[in-house]
C-alpha atoms as a PDB file:
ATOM      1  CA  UNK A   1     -75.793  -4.563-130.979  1.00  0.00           C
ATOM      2  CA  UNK A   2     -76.987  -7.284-132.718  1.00  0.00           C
ATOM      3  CA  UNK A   3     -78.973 -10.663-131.373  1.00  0.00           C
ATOM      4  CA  UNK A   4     -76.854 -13.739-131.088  1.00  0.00           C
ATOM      5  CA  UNK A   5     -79.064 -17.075-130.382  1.00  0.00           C
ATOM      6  CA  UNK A   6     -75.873 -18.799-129.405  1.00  0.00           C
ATOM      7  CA  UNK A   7     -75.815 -16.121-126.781  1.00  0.00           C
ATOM      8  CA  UNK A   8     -79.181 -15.929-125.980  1.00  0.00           C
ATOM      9  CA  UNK A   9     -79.633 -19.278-125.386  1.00  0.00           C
ATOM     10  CA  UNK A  10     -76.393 -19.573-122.733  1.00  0.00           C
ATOM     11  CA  UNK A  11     -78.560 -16.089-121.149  1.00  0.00           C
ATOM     12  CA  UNK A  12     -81.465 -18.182-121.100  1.00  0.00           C
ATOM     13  CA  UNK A  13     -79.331 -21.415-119.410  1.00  0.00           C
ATOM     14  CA  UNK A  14     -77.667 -18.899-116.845  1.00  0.00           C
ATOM     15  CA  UNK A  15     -81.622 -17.602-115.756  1.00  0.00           C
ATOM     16  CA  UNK A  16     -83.222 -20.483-116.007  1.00  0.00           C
ATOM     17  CA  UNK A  17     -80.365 -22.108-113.337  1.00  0.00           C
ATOM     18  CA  UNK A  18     -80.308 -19.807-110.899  1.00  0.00           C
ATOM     19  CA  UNK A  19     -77.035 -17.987-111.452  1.00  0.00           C
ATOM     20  CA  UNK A  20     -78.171 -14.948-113.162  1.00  0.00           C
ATOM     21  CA  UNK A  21     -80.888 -12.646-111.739  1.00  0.00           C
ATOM     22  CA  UNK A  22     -82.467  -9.586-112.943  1.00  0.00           C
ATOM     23  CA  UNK A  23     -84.013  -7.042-110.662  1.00  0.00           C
ATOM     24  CA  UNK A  24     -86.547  -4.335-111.845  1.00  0.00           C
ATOM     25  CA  UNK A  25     -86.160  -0.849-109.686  1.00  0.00           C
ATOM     26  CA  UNK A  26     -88.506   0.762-111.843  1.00  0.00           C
ATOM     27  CA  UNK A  27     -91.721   0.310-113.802  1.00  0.00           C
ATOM     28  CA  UNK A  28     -92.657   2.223-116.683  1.00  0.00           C
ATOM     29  CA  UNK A  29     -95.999   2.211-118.862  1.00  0.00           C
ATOM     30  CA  UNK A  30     -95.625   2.073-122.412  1.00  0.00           C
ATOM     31  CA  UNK A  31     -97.112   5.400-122.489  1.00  0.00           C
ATOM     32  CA  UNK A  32     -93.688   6.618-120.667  1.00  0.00           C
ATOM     33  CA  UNK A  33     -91.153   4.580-122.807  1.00  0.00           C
ATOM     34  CA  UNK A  34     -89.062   7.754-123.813  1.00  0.00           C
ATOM     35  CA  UNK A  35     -88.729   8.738-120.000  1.00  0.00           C
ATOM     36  CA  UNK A  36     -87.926   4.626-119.061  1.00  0.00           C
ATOM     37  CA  UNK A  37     -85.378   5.501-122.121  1.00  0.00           C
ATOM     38  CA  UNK A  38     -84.017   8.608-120.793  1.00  0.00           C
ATOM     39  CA  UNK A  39     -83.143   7.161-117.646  1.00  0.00           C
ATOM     40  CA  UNK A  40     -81.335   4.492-118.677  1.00  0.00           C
ATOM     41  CA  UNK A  41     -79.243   7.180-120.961  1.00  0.00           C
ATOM     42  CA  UNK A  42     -78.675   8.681-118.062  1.00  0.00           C
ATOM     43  CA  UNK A  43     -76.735   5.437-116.381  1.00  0.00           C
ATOM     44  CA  UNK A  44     -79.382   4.690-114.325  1.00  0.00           C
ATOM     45  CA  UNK A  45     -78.915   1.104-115.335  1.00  0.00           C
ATOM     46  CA  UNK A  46     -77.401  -1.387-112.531  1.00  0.00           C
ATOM     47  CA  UNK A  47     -80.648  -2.245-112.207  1.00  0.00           C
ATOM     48  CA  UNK A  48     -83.173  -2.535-115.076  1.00  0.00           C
ATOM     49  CA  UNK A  49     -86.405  -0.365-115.696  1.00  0.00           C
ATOM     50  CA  UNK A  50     -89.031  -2.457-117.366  1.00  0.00           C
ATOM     51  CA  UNK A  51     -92.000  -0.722-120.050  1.00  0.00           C
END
């Protein structure tokens, strides 16, 4: 996957509007990025972990 400003910036008009929302079910430290990583490889991703 590659970044795409064009698409960034429509992500960005979407948040900053209202109609997109992103919830956090889990908080990892940086010290625990691999396990935030391993979860999400595990689907554990409707909802987004945060490092």
């Amino acid at each position: 996957m590659r970044s795409n400003g064009a698409q960034l910036a429509q992500l960005a008009r979407l948040l900053d509007g209202g109609a997109l929302r992103v919830a956090i079910d889990s908080r990892f430290p940086p010290a625990q990025a691999a396990r935030a990583h391993e979860r999400a490889a595990r689907g554990h991703t409707s909802r987004a972990s945060w490092c």
